[in-house]
N, C-alpha and C. Protein backbone atom coordinates (compact mmCIF):
# COMPACT_ATOMS: atom_id res chain seq x y z
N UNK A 1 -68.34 -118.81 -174.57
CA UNK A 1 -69.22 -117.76 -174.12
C UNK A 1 -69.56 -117.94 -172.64
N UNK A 2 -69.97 -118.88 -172.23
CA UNK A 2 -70.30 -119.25 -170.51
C UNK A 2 -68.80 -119.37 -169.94
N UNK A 3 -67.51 -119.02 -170.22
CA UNK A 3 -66.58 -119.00 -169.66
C UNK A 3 -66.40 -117.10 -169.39
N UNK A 4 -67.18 -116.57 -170.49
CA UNK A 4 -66.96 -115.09 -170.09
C UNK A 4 -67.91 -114.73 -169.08
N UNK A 5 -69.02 -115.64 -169.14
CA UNK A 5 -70.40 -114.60 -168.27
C UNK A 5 -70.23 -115.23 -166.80
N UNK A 6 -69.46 -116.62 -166.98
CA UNK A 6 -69.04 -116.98 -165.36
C UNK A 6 -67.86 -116.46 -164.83
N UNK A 7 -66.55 -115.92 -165.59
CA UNK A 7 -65.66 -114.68 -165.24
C UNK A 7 -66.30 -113.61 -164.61
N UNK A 8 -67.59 -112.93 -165.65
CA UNK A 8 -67.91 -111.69 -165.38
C UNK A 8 -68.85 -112.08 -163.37
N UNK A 9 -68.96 -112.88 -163.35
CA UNK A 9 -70.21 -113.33 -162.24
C UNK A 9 -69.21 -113.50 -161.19
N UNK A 10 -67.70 -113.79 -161.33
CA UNK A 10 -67.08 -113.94 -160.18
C UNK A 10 -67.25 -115.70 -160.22
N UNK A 11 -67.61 -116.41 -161.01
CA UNK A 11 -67.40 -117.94 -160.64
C UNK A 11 -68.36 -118.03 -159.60
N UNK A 12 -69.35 -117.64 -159.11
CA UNK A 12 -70.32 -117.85 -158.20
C UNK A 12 -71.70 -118.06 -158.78
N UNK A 13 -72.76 -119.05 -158.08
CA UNK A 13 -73.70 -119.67 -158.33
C UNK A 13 -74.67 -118.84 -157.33
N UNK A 14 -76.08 -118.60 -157.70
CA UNK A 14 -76.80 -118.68 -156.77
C UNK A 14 -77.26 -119.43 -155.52
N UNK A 15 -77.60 -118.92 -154.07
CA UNK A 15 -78.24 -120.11 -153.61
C UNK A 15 -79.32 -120.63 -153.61
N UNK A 16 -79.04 -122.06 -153.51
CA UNK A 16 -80.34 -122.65 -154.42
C UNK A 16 -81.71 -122.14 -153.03
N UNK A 17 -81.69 -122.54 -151.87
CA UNK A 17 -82.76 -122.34 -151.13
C UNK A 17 -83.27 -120.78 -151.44
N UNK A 18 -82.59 -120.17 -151.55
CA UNK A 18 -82.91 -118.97 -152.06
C UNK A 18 -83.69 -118.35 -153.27
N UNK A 19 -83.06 -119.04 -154.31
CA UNK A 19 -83.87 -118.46 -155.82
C UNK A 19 -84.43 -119.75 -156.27
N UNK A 20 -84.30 -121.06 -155.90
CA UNK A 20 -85.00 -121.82 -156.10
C UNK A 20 -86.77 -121.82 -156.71
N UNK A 21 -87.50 -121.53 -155.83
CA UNK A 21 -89.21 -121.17 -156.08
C UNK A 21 -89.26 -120.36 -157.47
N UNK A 22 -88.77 -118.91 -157.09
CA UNK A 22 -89.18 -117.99 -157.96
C UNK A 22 -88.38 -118.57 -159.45
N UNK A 23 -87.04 -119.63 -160.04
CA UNK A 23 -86.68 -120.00 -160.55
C UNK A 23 -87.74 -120.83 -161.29
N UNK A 24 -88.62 -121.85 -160.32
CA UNK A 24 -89.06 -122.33 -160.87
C UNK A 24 -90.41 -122.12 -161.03
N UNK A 25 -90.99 -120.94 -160.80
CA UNK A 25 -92.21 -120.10 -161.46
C UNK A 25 -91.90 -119.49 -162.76
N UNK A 26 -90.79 -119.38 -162.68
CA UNK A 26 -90.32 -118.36 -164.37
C UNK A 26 -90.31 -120.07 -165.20
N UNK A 27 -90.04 -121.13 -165.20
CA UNK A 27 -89.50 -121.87 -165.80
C UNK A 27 -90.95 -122.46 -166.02
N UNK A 28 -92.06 -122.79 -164.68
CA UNK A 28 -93.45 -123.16 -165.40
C UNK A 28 -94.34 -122.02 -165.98
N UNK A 29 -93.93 -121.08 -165.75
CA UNK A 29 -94.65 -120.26 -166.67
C UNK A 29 -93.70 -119.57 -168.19
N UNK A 30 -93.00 -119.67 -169.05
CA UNK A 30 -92.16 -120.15 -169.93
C UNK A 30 -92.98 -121.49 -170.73
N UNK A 31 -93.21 -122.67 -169.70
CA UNK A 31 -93.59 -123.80 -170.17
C UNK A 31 -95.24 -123.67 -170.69
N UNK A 32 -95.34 -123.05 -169.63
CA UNK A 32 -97.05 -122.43 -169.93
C UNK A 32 -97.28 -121.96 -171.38
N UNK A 33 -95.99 -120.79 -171.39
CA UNK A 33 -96.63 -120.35 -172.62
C UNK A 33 -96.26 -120.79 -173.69
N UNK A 34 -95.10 -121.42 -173.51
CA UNK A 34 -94.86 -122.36 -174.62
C UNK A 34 -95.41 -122.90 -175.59
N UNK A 35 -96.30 -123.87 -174.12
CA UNK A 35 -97.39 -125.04 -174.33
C UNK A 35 -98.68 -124.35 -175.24
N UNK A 36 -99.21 -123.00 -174.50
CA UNK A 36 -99.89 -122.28 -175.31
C UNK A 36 -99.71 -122.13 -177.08
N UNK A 37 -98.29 -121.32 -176.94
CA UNK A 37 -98.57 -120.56 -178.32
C UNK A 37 -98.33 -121.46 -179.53
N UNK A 38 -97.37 -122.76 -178.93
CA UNK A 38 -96.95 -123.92 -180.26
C UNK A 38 -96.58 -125.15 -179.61
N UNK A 39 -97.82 -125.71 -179.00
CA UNK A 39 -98.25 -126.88 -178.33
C UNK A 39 -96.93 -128.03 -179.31
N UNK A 40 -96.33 -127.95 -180.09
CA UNK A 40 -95.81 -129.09 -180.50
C UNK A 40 -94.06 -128.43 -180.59
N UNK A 41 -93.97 -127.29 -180.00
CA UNK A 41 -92.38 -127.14 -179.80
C UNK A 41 -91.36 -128.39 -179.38
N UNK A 42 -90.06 -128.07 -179.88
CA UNK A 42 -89.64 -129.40 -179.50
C UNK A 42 -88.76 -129.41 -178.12
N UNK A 43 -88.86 -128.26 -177.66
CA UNK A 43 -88.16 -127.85 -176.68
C UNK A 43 -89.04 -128.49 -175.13
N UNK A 44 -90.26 -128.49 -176.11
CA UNK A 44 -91.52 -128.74 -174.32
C UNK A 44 -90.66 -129.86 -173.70
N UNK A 45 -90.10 -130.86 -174.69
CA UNK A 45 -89.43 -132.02 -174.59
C UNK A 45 -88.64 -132.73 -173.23
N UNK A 46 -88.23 -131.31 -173.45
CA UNK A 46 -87.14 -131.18 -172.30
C UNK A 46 -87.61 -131.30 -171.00
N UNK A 47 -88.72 -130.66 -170.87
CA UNK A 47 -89.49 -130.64 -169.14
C UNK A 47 -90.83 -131.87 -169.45
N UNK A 48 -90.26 -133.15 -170.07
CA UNK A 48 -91.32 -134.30 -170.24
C UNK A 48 -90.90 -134.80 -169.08
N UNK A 49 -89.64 -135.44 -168.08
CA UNK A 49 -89.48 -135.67 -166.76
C UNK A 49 -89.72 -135.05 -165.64
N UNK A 50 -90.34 -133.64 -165.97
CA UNK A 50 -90.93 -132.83 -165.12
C UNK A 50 -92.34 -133.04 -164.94
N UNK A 51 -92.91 -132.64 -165.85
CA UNK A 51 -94.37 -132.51 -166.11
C UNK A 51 -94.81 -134.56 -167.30
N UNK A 52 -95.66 -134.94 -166.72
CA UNK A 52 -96.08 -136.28 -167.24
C UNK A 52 -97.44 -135.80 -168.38
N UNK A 53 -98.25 -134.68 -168.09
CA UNK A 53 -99.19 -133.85 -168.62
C UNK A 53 -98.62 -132.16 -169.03
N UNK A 54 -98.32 -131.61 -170.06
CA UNK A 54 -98.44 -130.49 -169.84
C UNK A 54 -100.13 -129.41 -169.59
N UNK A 55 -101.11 -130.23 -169.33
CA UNK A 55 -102.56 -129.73 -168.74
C UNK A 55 -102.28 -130.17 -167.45
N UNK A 56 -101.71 -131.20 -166.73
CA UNK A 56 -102.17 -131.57 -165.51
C UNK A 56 -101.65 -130.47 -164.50
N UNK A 57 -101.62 -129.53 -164.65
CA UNK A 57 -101.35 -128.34 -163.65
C UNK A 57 -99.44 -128.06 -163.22
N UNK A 58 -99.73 -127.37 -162.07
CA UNK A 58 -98.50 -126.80 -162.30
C UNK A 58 -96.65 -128.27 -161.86
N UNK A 59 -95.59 -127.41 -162.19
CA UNK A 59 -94.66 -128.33 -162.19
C UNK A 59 -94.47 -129.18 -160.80
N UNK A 60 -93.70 -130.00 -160.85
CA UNK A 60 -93.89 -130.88 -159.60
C UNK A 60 -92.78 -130.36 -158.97
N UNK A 61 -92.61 -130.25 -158.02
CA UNK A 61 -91.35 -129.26 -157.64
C UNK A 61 -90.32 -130.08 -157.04
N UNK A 62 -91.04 -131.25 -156.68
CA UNK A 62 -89.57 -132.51 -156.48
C UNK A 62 -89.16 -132.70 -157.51
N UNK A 63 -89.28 -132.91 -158.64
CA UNK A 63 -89.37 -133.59 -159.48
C UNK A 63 -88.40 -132.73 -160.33
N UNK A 64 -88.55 -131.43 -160.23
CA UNK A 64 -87.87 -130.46 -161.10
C UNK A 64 -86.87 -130.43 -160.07
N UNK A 65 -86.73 -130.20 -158.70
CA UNK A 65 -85.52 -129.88 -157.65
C UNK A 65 -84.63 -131.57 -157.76
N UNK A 66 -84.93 -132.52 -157.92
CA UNK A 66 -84.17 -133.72 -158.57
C UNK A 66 -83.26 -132.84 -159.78
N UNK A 67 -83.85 -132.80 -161.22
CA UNK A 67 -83.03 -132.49 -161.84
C UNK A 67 -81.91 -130.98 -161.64
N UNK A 68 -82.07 -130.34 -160.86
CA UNK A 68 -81.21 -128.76 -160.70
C UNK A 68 -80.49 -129.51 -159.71
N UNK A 69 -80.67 -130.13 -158.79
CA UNK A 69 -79.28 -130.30 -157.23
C UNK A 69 -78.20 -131.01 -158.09
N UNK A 70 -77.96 -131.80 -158.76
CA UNK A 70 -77.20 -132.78 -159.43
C UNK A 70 -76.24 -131.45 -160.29
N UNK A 71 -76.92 -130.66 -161.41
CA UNK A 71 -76.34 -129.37 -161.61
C UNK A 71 -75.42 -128.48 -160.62
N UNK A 72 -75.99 -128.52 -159.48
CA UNK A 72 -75.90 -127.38 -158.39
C UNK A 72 -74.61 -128.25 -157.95
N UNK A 73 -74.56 -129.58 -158.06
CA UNK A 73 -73.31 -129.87 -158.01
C UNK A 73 -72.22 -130.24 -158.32
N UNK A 74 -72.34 -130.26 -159.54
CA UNK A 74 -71.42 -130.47 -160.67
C UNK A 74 -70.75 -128.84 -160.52
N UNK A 75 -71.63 -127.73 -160.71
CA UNK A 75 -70.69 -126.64 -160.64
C UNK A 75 -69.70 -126.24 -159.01
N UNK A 76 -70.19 -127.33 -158.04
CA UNK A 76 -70.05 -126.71 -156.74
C UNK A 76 -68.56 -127.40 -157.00
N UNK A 77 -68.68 -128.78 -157.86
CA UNK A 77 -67.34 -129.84 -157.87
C UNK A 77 -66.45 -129.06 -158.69
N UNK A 78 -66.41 -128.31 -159.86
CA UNK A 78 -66.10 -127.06 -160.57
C UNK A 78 -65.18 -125.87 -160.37
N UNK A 79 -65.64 -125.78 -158.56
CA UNK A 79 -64.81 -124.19 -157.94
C UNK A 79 -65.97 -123.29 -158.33
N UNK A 80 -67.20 -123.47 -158.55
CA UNK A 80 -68.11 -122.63 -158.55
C UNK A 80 -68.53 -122.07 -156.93
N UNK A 81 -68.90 -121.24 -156.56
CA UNK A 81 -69.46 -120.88 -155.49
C UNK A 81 -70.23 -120.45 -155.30
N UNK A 82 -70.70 -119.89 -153.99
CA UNK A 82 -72.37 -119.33 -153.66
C UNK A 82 -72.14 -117.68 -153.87
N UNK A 83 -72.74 -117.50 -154.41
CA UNK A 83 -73.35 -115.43 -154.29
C UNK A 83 -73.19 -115.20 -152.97
């Protein structure tokens, strides 16, 4: 399935300086509500190297930009490219 929707995309990636922020406002607020509606999802899991508290406020943005560049380059090593 991600071999059709990266065909359909042209094999191109966003740039990260670019959609970066607003990426990761959709992703702490997602976590937000997550955290809200079923505080014991097992998915919160996933952003435990992000967030050390899910109360202690919002995501750490090094911390989350650590885990996406490593991504950003695995697809760049790939033949992925920029938009």
């Amino acid at each position: 399935m991600g071999t059709v929707f990266n065909s359909n995309m042209s094999d191109k990636k966003p740039v990260l300086d670019q959609f970066f922020d607003p990426f990761l406002k959709i992703q702490q607020n997602a976590v937000e509500i997550i955290h809200y509606k079923t505080p014991k999802n097992k998915y919160l899991g996933d952003y435990l190297t992000i967030f050390a508290n899910f109360n202690a406020g919002p995501l750490n943005r090094e911390k989350f930009l650590e885990q996406v560049v490593p991504l950003v380059t695995i697809a760049s090593n790939n033949g992925f490219e920029f938009l």
